[in-house]
PDB file of N, CA and C in Angstrom:
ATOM      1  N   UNK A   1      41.828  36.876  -0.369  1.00  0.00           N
ATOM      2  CA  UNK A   1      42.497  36.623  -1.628  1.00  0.00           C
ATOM      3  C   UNK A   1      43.984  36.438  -1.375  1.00  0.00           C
ATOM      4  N   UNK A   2      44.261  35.813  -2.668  1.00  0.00           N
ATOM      5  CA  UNK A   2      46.223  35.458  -2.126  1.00  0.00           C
ATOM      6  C   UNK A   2      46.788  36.551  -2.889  1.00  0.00           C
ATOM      7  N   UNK A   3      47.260  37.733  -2.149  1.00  0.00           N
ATOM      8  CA  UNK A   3      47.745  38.743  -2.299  1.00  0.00           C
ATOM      9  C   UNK A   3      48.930  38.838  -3.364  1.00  0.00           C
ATOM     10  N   UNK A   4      50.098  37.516  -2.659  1.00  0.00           N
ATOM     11  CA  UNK A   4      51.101  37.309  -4.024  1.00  0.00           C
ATOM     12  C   UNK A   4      50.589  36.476  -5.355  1.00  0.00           C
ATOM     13  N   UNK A   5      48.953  36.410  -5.799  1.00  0.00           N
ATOM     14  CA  UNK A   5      49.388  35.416  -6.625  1.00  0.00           C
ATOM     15  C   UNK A   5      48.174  36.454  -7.572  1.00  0.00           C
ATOM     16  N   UNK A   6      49.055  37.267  -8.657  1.00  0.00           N
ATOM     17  CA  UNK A   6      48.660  38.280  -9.444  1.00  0.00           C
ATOM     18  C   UNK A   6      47.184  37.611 -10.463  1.00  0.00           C
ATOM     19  N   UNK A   7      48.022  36.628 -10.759  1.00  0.00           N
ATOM     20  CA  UNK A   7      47.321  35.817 -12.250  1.00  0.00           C
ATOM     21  C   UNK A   7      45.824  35.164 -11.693  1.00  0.00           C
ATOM     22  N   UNK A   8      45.675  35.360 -10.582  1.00  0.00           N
ATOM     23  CA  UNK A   8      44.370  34.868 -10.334  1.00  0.00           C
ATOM     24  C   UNK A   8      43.279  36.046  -9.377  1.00  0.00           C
ATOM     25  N   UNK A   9      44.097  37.468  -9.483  1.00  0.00           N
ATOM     26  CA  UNK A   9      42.932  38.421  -9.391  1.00  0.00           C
ATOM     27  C   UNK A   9      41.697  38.397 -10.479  1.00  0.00           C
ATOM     28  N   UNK A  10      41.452  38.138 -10.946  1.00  0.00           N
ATOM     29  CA  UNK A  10      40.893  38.300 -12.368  1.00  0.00           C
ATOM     30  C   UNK A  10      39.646  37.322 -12.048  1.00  0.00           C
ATOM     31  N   UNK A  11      39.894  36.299 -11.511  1.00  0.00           N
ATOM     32  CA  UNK A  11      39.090  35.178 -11.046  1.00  0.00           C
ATOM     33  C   UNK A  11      38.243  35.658  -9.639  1.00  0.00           C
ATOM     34  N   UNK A  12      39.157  36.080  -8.790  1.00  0.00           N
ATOM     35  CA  UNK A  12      38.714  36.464  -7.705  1.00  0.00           C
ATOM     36  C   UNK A  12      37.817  37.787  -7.556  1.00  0.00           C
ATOM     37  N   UNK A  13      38.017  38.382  -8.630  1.00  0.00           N
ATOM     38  CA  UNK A  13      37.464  39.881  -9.082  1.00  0.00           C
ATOM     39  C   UNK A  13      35.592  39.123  -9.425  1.00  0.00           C
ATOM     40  N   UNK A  14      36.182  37.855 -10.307  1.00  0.00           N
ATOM     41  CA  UNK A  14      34.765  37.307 -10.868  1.00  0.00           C
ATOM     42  C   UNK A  14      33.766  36.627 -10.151  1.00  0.00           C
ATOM     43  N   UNK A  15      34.124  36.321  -9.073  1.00  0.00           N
ATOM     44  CA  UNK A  15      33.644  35.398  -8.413  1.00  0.00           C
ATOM     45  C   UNK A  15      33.104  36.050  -6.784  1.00  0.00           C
ATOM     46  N   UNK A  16      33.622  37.121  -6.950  1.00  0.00           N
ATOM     47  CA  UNK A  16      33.039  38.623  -5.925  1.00  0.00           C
ATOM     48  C   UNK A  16      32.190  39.220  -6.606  1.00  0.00           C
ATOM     49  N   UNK A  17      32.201  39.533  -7.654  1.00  0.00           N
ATOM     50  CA  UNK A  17      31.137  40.195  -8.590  1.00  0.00           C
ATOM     51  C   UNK A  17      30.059  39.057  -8.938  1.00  0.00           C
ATOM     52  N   UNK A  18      29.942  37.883  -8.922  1.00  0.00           N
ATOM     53  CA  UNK A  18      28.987  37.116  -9.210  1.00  0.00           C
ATOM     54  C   UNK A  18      28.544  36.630  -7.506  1.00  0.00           C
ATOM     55  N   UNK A  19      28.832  36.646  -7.005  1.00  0.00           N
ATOM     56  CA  UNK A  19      28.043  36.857  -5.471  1.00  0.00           C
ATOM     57  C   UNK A  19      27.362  38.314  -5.236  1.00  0.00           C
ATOM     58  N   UNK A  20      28.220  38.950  -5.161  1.00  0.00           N
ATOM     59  CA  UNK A  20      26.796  40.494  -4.734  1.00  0.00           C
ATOM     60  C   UNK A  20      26.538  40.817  -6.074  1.00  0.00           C
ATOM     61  N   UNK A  21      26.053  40.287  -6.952  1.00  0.00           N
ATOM     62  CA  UNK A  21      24.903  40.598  -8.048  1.00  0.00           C
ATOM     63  C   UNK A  21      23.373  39.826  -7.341  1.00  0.00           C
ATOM     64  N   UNK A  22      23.401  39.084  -6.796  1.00  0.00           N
ATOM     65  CA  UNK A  22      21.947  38.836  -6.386  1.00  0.00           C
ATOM     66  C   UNK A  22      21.568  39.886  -4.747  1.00  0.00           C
ATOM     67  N   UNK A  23      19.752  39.758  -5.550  1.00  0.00           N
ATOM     68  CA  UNK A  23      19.746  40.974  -4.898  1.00  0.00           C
ATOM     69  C   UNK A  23      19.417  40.841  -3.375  1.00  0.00           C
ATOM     70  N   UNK A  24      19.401  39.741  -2.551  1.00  0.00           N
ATOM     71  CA  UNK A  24      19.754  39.833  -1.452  1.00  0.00           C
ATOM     72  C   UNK A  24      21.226  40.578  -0.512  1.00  0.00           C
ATOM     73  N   UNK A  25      21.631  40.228  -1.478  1.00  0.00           N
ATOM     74  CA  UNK A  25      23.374  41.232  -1.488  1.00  0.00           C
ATOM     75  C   UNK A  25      23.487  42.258  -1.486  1.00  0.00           C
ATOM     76  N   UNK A  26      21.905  42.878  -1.923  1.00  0.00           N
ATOM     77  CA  UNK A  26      22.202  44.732  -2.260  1.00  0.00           C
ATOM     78  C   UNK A  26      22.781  45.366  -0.810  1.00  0.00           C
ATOM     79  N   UNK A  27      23.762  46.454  -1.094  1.00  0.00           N
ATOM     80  CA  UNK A  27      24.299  46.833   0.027  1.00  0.00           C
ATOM     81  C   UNK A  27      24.979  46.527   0.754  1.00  0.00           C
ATOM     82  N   UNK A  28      25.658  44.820   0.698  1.00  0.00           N
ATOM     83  CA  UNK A  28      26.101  44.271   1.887  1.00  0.00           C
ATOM     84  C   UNK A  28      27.312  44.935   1.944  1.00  0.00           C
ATOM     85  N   UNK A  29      28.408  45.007   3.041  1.00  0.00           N
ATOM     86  CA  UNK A  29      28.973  45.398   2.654  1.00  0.00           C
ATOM     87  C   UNK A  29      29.972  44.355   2.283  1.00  0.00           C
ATOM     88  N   UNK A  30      31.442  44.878   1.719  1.00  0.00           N
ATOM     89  CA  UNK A  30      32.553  43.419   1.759  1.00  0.00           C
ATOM     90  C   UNK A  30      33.668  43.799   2.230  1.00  0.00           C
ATOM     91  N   UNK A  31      34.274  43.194   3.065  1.00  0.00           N
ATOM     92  CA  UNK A  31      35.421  43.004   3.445  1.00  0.00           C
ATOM     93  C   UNK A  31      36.542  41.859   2.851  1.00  0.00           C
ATOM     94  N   UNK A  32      37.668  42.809   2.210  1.00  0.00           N
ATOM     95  CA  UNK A  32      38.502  41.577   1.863  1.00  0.00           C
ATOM     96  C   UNK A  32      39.755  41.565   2.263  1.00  0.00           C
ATOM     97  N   UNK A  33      40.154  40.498   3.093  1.00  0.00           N
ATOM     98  CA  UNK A  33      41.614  40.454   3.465  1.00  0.00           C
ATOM     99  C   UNK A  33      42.799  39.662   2.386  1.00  0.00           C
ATOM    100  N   UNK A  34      43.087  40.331   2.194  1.00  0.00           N
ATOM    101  CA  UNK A  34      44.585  40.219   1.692  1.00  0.00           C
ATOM    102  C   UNK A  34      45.744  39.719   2.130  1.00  0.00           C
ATOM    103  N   UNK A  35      45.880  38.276   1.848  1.00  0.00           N
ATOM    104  CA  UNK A  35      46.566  37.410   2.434  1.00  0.00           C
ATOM    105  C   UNK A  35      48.121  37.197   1.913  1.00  0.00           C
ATOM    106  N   UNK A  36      49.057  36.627   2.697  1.00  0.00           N
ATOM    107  CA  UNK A  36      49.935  36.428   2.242  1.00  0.00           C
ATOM    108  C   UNK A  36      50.673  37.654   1.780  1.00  0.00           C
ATOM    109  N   UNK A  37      50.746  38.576   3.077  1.00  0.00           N
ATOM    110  CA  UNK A  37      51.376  40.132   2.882  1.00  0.00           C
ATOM    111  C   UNK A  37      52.421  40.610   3.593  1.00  0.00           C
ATOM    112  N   UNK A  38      53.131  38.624   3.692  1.00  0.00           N
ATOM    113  CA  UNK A  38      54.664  38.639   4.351  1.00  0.00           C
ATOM    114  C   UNK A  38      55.100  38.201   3.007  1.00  0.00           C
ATOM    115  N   UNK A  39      54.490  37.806   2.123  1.00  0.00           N
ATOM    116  CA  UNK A  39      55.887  37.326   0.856  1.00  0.00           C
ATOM    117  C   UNK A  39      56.178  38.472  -0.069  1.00  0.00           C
ATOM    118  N   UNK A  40      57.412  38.640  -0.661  1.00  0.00           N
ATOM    119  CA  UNK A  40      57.618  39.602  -1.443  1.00  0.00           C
ATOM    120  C   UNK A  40      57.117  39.724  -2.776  1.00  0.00           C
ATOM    121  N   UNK A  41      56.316  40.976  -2.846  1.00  0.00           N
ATOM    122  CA  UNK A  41      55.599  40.993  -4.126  1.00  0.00           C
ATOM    123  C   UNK A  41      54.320  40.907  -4.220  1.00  0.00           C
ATOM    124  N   UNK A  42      53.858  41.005  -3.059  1.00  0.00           N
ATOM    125  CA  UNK A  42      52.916  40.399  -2.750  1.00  0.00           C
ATOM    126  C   UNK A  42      52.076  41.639  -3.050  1.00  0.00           C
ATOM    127  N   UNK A  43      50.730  41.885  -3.753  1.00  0.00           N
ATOM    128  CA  UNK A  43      50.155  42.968  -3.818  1.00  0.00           C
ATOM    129  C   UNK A  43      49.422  43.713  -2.720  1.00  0.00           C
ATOM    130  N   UNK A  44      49.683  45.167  -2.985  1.00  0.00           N
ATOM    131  CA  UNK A  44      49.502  46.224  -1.120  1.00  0.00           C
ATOM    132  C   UNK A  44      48.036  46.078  -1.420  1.00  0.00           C
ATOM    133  N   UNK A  45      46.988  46.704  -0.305  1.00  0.00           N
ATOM    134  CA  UNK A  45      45.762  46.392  -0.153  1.00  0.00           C
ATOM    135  C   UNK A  45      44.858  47.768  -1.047  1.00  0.00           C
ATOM    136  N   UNK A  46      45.800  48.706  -1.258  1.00  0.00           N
ATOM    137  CA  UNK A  46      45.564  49.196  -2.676  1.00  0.00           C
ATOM    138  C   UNK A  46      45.636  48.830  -3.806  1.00  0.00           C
ATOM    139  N   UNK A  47      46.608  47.942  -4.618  1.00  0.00           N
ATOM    140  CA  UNK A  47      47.005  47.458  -5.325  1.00  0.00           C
ATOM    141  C   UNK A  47      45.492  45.825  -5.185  1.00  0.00           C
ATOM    142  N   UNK A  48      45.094  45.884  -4.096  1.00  0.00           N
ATOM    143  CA  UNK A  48      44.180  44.653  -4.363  1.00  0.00           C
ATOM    144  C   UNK A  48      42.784  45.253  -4.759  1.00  0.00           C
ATOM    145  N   UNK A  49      42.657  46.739  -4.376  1.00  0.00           N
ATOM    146  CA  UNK A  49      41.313  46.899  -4.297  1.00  0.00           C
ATOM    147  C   UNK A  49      41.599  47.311  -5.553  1.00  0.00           C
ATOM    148  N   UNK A  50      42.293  47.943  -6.342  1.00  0.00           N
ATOM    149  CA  UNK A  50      42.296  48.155  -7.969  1.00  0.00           C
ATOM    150  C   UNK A  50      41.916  47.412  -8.731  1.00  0.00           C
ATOM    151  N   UNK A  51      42.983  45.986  -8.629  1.00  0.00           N
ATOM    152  CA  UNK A  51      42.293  44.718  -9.303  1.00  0.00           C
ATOM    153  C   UNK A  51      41.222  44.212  -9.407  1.00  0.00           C
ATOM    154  N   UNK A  52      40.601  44.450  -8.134  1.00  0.00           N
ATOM    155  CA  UNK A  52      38.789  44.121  -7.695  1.00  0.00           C
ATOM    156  C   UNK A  52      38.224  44.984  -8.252  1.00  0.00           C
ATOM    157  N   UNK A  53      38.330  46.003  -8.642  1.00  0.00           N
ATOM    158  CA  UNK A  53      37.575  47.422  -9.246  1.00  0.00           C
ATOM    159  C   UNK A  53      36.844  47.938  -8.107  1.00  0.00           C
ATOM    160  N   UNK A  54      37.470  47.519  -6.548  1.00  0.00           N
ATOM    161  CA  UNK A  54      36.111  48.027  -5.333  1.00  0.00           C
ATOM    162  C   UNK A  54      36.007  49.505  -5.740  1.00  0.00           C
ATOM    163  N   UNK A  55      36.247  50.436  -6.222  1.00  0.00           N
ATOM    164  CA  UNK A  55      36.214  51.349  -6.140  1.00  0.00           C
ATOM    165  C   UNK A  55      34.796  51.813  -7.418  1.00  0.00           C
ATOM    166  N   UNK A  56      34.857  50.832  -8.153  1.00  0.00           N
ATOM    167  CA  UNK A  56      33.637  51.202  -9.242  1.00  0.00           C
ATOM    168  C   UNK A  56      32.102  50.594  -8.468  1.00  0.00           C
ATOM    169  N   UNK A  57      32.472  49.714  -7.155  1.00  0.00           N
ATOM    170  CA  UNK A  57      31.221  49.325  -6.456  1.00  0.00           C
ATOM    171  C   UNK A  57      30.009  50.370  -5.647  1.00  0.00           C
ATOM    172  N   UNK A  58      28.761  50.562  -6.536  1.00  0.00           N
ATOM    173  CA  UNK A  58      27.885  51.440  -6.056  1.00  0.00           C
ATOM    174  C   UNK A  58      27.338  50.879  -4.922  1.00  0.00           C
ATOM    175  N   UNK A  59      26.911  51.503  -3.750  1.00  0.00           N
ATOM    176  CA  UNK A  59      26.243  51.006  -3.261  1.00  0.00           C
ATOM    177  C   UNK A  59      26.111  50.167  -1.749  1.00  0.00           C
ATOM    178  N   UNK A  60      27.453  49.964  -1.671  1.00  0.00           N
ATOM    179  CA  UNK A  60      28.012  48.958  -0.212  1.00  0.00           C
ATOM    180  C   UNK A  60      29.399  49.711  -0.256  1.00  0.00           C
ATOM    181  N   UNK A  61      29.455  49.603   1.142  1.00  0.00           N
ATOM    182  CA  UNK A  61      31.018  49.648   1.519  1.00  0.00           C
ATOM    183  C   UNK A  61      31.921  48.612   2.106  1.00  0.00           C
ATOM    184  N   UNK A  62      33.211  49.034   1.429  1.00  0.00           N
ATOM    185  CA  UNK A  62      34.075  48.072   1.452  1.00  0.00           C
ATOM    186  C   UNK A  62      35.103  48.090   2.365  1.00  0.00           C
ATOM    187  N   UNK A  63      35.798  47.046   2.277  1.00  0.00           N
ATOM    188  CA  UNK A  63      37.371  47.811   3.014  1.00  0.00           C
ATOM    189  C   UNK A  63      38.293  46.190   2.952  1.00  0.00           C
ATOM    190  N   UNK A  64      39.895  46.758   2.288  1.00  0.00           N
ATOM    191  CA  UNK A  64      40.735  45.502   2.518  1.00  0.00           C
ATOM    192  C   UNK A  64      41.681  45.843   3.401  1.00  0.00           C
ATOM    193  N   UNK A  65      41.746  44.288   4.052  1.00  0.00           N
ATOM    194  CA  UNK A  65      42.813  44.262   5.195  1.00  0.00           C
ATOM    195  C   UNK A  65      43.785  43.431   4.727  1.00  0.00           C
ATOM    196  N   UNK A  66      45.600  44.186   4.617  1.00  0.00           N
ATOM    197  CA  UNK A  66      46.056  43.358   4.377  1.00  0.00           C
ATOM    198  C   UNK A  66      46.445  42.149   6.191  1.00  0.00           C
ATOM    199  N   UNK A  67      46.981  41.139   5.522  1.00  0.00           N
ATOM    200  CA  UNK A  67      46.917  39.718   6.698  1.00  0.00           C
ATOM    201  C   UNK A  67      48.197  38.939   6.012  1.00  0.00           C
ATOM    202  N   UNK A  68      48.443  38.392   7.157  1.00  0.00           N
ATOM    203  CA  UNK A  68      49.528  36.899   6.771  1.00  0.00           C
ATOM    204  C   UNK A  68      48.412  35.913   7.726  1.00  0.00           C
ATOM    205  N   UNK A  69      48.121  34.777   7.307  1.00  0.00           N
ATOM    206  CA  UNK A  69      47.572  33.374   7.755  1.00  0.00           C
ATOM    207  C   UNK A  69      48.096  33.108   8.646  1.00  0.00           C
ATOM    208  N   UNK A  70      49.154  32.678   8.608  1.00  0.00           N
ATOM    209  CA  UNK A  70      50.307  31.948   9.522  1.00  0.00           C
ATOM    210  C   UNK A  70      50.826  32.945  10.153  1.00  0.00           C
ATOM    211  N   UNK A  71      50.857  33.855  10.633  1.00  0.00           N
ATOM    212  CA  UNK A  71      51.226  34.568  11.876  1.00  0.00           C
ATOM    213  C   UNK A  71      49.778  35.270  12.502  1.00  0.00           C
ATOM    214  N   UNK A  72      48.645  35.189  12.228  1.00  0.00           N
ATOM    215  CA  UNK A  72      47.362  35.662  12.468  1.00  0.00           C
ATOM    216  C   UNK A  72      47.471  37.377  12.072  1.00  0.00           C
ATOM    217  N   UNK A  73      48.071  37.752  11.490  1.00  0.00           N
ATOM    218  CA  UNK A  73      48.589  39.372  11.376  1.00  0.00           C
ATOM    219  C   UNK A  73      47.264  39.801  10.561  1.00  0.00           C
ATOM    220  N   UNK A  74      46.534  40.858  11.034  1.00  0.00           N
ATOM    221  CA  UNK A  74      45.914  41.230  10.262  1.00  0.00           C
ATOM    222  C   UNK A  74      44.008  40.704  10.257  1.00  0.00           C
ATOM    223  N   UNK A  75      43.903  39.211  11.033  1.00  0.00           N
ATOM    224  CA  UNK A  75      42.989  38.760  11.051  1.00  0.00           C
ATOM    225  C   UNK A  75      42.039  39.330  12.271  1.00  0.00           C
ATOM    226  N   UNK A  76      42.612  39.703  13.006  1.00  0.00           N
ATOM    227  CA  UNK A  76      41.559  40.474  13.999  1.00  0.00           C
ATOM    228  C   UNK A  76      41.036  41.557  13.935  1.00  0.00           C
ATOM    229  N   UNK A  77      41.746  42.529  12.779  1.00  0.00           N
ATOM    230  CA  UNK A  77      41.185  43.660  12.164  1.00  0.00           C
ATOM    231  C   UNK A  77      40.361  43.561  11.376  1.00  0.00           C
ATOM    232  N   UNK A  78      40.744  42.646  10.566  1.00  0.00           N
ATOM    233  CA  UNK A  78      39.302  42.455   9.473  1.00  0.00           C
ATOM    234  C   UNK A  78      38.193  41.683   9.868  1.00  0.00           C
ATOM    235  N   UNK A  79      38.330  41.089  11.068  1.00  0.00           N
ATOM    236  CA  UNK A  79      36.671  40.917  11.718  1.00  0.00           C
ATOM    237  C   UNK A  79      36.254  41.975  12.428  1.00  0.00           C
ATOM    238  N   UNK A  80      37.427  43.014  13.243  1.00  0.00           N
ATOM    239  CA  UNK A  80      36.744  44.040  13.735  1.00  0.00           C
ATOM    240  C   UNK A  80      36.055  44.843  12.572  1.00  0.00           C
ATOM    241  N   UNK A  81      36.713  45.381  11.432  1.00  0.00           N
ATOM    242  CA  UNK A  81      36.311  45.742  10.090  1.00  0.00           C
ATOM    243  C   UNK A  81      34.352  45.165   9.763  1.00  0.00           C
ATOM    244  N   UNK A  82      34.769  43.804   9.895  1.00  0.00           N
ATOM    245  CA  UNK A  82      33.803  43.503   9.354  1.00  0.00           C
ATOM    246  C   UNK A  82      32.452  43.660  10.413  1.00  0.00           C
ATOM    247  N   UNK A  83      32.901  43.390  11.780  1.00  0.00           N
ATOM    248  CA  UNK A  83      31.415  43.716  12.642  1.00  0.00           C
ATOM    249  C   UNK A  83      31.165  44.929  12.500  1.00  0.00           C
ATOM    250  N   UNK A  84      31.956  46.311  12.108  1.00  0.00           N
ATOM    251  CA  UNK A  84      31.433  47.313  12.024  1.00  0.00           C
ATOM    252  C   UNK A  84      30.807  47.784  11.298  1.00  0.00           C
ATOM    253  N   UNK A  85      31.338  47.703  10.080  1.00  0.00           N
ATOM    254  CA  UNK A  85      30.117  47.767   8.831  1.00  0.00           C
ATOM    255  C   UNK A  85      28.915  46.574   9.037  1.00  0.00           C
ATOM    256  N   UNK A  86      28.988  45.785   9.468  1.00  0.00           N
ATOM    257  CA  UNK A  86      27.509  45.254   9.228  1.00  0.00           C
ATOM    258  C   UNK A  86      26.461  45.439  10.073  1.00  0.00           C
ATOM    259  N   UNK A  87      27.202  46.583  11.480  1.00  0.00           N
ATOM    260  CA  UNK A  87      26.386  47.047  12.224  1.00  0.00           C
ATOM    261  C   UNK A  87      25.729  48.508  11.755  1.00  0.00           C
ATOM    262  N   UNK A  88      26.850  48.845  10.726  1.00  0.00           N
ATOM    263  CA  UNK A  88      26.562  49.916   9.939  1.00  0.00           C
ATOM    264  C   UNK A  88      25.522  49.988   9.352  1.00  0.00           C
ATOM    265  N   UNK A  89      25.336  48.626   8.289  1.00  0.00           N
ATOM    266  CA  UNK A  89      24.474  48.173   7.128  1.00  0.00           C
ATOM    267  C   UNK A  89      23.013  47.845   7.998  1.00  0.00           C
ATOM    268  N   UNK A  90      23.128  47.147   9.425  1.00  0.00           N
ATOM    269  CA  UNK A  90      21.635  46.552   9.747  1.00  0.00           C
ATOM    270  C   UNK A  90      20.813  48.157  10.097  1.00  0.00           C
ATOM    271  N   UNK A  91      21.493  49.039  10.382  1.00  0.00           N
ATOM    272  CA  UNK A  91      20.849  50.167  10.779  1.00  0.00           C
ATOM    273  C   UNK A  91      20.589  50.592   9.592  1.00  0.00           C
ATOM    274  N   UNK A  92      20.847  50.542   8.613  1.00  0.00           N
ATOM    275  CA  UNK A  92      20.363  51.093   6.900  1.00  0.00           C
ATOM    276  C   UNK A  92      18.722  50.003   6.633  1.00  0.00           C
ATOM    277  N   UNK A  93      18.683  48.799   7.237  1.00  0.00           N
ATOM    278  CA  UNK A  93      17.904  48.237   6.708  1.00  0.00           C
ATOM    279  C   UNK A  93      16.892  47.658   7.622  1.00  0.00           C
ATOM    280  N   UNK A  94      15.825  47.613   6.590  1.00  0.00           N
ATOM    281  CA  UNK A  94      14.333  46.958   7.722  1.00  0.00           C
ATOM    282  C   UNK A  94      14.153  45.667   7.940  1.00  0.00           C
ATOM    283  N   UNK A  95      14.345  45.457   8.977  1.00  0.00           N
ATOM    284  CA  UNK A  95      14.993  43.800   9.857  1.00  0.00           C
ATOM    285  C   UNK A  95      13.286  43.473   9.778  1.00  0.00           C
ATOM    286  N   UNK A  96      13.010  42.665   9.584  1.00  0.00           N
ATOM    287  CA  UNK A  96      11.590  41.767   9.829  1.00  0.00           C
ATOM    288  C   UNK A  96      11.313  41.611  11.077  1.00  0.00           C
ATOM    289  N   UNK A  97      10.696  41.258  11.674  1.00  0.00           N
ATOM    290  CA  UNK A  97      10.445  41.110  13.050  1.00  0.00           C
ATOM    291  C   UNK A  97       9.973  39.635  13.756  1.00  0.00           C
TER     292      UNK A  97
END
């Protein structure tokens, strides 16, 4: 999400919540990086997970990383982030064979 651009959490809140409502999604977890967390004003990765309501999410775990794009800051954590929970999540669940 674009961290400085307030007026379109609301969208981004909607459009995360209308992806893990289907129920292949149950549990997944989400990772969201928070971009653009060199400009001023830019909202902290608390301030993002509020807006998202991650905190009212039953069920999966989450986690935001804040990142800047253009300096790669931040982007190697939130894939480390993200392989860990989903190594987390495949051990929660019954893989087909």
């Amino acid at each position: 999400v674009d961290s400085s651009d307030v007026s379109r959490m609301s969208e981004a809140k909607e459009v995360l919540y209308d992806i893990i409502q289907y129920s292949d999604m149950c549990g997944v977890p989400v990772v969201v990086v928070a971009n653009k967390q060199d400009l001023s004003g830019a909202l902290s990765t608390a301030e993002v997970a509020d807006k998202l309501s991650l905190h009212e999410m039953q069920g999966r775990k989450w986690y935001v990383q804040g990142a800047c794009a253009i300096t790669g800051d931040g982007i190697y954590e939130a894939m480390q982030e993200m392989a860990k929970l989903v190594n987390e999540f495949k051990q929660t669940i019954d893989i087909p064979k």
